[in-house]
C-alpha atoms as a PDB file:
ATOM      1  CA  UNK A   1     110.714 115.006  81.099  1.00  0.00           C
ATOM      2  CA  UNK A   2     113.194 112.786  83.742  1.00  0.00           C
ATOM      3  CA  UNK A   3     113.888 115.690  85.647  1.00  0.00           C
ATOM      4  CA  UNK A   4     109.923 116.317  85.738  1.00  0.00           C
ATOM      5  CA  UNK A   5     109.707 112.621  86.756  1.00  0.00           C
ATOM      6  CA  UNK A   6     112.467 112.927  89.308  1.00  0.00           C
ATOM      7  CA  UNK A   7     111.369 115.297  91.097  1.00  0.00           C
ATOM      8  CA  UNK A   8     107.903 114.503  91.158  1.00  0.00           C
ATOM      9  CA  UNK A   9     108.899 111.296  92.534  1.00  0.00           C
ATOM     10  CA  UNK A  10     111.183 113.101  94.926  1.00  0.00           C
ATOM     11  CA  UNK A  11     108.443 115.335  96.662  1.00  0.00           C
ATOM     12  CA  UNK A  12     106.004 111.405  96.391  1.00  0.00           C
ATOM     13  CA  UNK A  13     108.427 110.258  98.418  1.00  0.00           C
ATOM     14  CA  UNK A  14     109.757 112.674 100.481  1.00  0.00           C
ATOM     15  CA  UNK A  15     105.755 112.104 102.023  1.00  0.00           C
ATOM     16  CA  UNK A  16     106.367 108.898 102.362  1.00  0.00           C
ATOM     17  CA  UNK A  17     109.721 109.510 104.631  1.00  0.00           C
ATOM     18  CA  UNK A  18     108.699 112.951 106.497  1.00  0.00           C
ATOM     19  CA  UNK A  19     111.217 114.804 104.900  1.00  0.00           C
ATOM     20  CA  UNK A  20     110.216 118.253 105.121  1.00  0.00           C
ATOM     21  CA  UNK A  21     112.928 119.696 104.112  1.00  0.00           C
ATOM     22  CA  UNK A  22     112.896 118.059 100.518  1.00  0.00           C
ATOM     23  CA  UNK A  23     109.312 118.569 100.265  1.00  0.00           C
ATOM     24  CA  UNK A  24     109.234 122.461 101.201  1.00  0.00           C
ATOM     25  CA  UNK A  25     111.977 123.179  98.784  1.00  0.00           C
ATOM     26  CA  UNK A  26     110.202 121.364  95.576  1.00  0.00           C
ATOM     27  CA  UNK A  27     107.587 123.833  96.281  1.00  0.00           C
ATOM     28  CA  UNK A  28     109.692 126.388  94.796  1.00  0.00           C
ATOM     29  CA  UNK A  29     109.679 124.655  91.512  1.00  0.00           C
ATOM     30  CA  UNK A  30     108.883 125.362  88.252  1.00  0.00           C
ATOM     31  CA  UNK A  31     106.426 122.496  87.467  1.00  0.00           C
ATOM     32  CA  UNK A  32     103.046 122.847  88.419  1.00  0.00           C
ATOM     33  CA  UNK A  33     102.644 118.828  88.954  1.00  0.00           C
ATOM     34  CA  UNK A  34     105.591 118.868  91.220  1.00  0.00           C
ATOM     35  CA  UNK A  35     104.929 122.159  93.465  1.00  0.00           C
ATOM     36  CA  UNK A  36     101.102 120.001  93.886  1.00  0.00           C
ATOM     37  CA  UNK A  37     103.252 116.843  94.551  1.00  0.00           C
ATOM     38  CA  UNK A  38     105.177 118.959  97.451  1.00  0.00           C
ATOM     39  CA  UNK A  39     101.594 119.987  99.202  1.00  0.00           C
ATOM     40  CA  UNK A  40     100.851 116.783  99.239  1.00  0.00           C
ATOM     41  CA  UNK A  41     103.844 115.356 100.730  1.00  0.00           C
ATOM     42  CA  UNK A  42     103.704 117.927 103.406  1.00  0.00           C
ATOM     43  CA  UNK A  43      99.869 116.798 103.685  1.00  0.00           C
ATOM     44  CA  UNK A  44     100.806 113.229 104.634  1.00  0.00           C
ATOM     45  CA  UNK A  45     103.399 114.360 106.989  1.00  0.00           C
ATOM     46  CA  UNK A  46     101.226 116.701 108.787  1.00  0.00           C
ATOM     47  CA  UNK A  47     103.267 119.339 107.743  1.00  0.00           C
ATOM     48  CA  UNK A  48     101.146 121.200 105.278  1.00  0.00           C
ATOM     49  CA  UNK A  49     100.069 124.826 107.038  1.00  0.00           C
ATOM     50  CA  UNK A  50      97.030 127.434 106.057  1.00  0.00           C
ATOM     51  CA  UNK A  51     100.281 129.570 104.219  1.00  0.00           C
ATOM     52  CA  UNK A  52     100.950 126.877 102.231  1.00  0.00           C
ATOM     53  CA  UNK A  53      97.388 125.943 100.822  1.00  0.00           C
ATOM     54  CA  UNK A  54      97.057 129.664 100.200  1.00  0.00           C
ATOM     55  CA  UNK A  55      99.591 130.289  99.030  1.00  0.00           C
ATOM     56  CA  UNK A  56      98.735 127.154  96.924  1.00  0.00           C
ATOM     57  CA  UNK A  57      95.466 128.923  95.905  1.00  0.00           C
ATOM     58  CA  UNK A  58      96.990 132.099  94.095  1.00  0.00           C
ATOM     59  CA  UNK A  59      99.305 129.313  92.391  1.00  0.00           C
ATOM     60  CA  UNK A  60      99.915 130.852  88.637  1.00  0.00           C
ATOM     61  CA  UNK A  61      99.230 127.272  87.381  1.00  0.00           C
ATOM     62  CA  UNK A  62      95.507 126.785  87.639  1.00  0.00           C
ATOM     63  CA  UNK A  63      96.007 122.508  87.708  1.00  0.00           C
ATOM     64  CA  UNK A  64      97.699 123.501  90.728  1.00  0.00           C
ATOM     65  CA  UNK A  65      94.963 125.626  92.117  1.00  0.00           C
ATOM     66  CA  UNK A  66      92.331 122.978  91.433  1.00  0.00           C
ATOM     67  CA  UNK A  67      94.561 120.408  93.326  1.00  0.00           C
ATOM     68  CA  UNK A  68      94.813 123.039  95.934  1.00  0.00           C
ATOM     69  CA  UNK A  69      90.936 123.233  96.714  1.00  0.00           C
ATOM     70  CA  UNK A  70      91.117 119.961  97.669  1.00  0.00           C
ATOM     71  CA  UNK A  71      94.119 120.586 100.392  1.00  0.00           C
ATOM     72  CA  UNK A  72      91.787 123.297 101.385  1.00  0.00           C
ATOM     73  CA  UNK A  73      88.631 121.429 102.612  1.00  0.00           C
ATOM     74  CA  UNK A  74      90.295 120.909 105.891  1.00  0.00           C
ATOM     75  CA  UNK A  75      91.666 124.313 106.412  1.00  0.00           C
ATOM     76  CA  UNK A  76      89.107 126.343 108.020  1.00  0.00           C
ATOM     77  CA  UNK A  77      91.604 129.327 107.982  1.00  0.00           C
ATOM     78  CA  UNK A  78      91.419 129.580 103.955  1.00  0.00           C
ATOM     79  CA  UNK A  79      89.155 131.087 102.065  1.00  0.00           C
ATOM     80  CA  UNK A  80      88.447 129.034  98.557  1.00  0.00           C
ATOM     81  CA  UNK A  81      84.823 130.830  97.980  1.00  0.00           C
ATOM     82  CA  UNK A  82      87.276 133.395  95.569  1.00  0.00           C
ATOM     83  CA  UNK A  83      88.137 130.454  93.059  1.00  0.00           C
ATOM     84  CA  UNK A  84      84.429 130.398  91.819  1.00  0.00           C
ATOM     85  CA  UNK A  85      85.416 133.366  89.923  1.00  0.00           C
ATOM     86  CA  UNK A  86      88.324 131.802  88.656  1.00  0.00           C
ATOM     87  CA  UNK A  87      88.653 132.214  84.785  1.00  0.00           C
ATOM     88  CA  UNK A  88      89.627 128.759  84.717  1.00  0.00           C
ATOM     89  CA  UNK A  89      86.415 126.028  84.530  1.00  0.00           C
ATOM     90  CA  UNK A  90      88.472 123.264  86.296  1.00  0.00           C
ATOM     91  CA  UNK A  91      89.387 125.316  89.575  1.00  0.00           C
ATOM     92  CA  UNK A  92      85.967 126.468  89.857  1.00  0.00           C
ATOM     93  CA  UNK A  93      84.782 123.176  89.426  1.00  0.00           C
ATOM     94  CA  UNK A  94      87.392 121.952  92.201  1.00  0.00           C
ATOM     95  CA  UNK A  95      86.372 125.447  94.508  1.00  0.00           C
ATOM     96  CA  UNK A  96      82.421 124.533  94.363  1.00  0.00           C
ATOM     97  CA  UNK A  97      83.366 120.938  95.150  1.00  0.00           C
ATOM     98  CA  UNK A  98      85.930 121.967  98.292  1.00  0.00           C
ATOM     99  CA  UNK A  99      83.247 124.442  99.318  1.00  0.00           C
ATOM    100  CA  UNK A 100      80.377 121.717  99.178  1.00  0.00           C
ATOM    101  CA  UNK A 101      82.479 118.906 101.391  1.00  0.00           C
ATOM    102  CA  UNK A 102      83.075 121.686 104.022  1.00  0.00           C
ATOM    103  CA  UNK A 103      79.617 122.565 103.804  1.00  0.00           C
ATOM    104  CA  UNK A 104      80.222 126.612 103.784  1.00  0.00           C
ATOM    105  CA  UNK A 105      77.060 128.263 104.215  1.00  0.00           C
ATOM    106  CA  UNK A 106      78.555 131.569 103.464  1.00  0.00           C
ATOM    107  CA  UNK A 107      79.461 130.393 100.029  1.00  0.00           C
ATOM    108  CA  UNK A 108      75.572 129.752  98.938  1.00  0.00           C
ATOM    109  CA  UNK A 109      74.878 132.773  97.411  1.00  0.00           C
ATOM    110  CA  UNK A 110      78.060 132.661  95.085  1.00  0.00           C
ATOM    111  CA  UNK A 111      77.630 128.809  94.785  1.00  0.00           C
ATOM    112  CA  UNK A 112      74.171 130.380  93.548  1.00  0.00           C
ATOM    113  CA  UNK A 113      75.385 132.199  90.701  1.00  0.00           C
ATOM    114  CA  UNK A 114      77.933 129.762  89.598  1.00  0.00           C
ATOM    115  CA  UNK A 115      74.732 127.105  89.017  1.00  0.00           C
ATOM    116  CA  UNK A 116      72.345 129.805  87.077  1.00  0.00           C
ATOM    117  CA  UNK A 117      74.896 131.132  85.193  1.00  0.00           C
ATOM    118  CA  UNK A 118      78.812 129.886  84.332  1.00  0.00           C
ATOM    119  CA  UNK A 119      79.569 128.977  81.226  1.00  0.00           C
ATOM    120  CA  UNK A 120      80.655 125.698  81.763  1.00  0.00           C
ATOM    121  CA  UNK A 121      77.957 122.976  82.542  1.00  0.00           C
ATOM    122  CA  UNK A 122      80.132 121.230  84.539  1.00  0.00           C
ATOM    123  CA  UNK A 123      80.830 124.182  86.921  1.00  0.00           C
ATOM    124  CA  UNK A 124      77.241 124.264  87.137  1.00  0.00           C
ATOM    125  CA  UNK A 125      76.895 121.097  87.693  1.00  0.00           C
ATOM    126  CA  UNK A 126      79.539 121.169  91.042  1.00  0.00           C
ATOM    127  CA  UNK A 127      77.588 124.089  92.123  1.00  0.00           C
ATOM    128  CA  UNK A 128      74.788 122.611  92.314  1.00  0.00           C
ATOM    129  CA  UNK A 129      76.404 118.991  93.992  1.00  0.00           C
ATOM    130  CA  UNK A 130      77.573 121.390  96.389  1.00  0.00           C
ATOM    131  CA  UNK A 131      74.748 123.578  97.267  1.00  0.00           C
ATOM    132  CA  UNK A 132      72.687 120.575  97.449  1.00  0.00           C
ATOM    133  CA  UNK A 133      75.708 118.928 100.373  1.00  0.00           C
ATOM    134  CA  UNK A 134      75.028 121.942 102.254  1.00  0.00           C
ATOM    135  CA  UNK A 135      71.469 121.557 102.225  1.00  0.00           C
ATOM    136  CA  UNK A 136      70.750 125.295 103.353  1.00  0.00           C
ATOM    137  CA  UNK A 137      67.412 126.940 102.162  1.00  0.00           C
ATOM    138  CA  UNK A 138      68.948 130.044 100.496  1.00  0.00           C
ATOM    139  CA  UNK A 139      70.485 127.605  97.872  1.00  0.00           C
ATOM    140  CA  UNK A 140      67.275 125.662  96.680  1.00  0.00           C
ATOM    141  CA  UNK A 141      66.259 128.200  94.395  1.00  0.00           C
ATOM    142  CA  UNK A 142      69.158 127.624  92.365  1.00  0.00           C
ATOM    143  CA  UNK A 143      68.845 123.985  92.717  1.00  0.00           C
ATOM    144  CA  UNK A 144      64.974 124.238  91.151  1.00  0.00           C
ATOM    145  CA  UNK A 145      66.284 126.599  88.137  1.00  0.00           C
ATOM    146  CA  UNK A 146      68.902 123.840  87.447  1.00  0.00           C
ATOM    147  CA  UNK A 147      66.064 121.525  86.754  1.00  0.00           C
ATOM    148  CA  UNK A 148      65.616 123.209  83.262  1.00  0.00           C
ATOM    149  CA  UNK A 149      69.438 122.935  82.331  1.00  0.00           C
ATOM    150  CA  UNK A 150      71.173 120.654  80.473  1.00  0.00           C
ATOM    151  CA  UNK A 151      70.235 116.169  81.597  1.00  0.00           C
ATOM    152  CA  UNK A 152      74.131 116.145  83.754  1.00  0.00           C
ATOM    153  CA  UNK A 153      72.928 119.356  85.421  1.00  0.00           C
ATOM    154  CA  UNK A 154      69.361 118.189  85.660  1.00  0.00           C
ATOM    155  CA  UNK A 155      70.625 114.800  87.179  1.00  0.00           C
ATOM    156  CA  UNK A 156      72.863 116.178  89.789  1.00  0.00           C
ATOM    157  CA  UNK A 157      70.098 118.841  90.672  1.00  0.00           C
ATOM    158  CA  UNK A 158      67.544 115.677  91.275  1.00  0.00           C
ATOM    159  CA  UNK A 159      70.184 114.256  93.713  1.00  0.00           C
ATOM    160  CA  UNK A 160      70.290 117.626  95.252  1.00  0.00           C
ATOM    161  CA  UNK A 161      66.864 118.268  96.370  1.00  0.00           C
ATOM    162  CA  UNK A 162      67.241 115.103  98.887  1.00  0.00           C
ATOM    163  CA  UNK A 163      68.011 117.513 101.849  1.00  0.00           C
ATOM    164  CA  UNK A 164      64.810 119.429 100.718  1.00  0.00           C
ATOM    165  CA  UNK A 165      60.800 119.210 101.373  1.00  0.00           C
ATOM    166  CA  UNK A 166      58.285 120.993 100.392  1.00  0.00           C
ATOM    167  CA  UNK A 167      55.708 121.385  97.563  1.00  0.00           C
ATOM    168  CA  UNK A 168      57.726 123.001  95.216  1.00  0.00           C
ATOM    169  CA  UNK A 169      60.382 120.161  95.606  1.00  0.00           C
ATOM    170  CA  UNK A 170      57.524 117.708  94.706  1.00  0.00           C
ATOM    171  CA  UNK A 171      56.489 119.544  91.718  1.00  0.00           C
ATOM    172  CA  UNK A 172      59.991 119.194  90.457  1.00  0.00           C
ATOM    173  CA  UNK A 173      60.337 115.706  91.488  1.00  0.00           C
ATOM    174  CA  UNK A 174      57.279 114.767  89.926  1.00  0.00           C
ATOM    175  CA  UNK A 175      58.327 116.617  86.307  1.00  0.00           C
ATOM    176  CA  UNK A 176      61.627 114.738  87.128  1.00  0.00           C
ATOM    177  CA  UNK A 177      60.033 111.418  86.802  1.00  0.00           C
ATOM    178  CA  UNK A 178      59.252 112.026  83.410  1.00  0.00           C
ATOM    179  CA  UNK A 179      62.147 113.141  81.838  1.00  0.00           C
ATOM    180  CA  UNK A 180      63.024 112.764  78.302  1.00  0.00           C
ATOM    181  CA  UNK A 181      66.434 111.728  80.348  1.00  0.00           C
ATOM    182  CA  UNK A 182      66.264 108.240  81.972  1.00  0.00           C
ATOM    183  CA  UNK A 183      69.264 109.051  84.020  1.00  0.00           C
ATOM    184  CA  UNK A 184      67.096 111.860  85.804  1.00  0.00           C
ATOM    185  CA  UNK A 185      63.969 109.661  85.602  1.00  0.00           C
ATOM    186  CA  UNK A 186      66.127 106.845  87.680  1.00  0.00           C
ATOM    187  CA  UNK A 187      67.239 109.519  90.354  1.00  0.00           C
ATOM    188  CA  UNK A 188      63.796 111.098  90.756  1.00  0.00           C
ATOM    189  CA  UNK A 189      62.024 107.704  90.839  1.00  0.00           C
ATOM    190  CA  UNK A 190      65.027 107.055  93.810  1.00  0.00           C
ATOM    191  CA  UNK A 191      64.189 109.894  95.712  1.00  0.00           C
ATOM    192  CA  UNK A 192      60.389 109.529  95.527  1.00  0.00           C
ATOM    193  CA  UNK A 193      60.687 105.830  96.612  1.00  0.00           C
ATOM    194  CA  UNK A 194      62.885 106.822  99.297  1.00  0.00           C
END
């Protein structure tokens, strides 16, 4: 566990001092935490390149692709739309969420299928956060049929209809507002006031 500590610290602070060098070879290393720990350093130093977040993405250590989807959102070169059908929950949970802060309209239909159908509520849920950031048409569908899922789901698909209009958006507002859920209630009764 020092060594672990070490280096972690090591690639922390080799971001801190621009010292590529350092930081480029901890990203050879065994630990997960560290190699993450490296991207970041070379992040802060302006040194981090599209090989190195996707090369990041195929990491065998799926904390480190999860950490990697966030390195990603300003790399319009990479392509993190493959992560939703990661077998992990947490790096398709981190790919929706990368995908929704760069807005990627190409990713709606997969974002889509993610929010009717993974396993995992909350990579439902960050589907739908994200298809509702990107506000595009094609994704509202999936937005609506989250409506009947579980009250997280339900609450982050009320927050998602704000870039939406239309009657069908009302309807679900209005069955929103009376929610056995008084979290979904709340963010209903927000966007209707709005």
């Amino acid at each position: 566990m020092p060594a672990l500590k070490n280096a972690k610290r090591e690639a922390v602070l080799a971001g801190h001092h621009a010292d590529e060098a350092t930081a480029r070879r901890l990203l050879a290393d065994e630990s997960a935490g560290v190699r993450a720990a490296a991207r970041r350093a070379l992040r802060r130093m302006g040194a981090l390149n599209v090989g190195d977040v996707a090369g990041a993405l195929t990491d065998p250590d799926p904390l480190a692709r999860a950490a990697a989807c966030a390195l990603a959102v300003g790399e319009t070169g990479v392509d993190v739309a493959p992560l939703l059908d990661d077998p992990e929950a947490r790096v398709v949970e981190a790919a929706a969420w990368a995908l929704g802060e760069r807005g990627d309209v190409s990713a709606v239909p997969r974002l889509s299928a993610v929010a009717r159908s993974h396993d995992d509520s909350l990579c439902r849920e960050a589907a739908v956060a994200a298809l509702g950031a990107i506000g595009d048409e094609s994704g509202l569908e999936a937005i609506l049929a989250a409506m009947g899922d579980r009250a997280t789901v339900r609450r982050r698909a009320v927050i998602a209809l704000a870039p939406f209009a239309g009657p069908e958006v009302d309807a679900a507002l209005e069955r929103a507002a009376t929610d056995r859920d008084w979290q979904v209630r709340q963010a209903a009764e927000d966007l209707v006031t709005d």
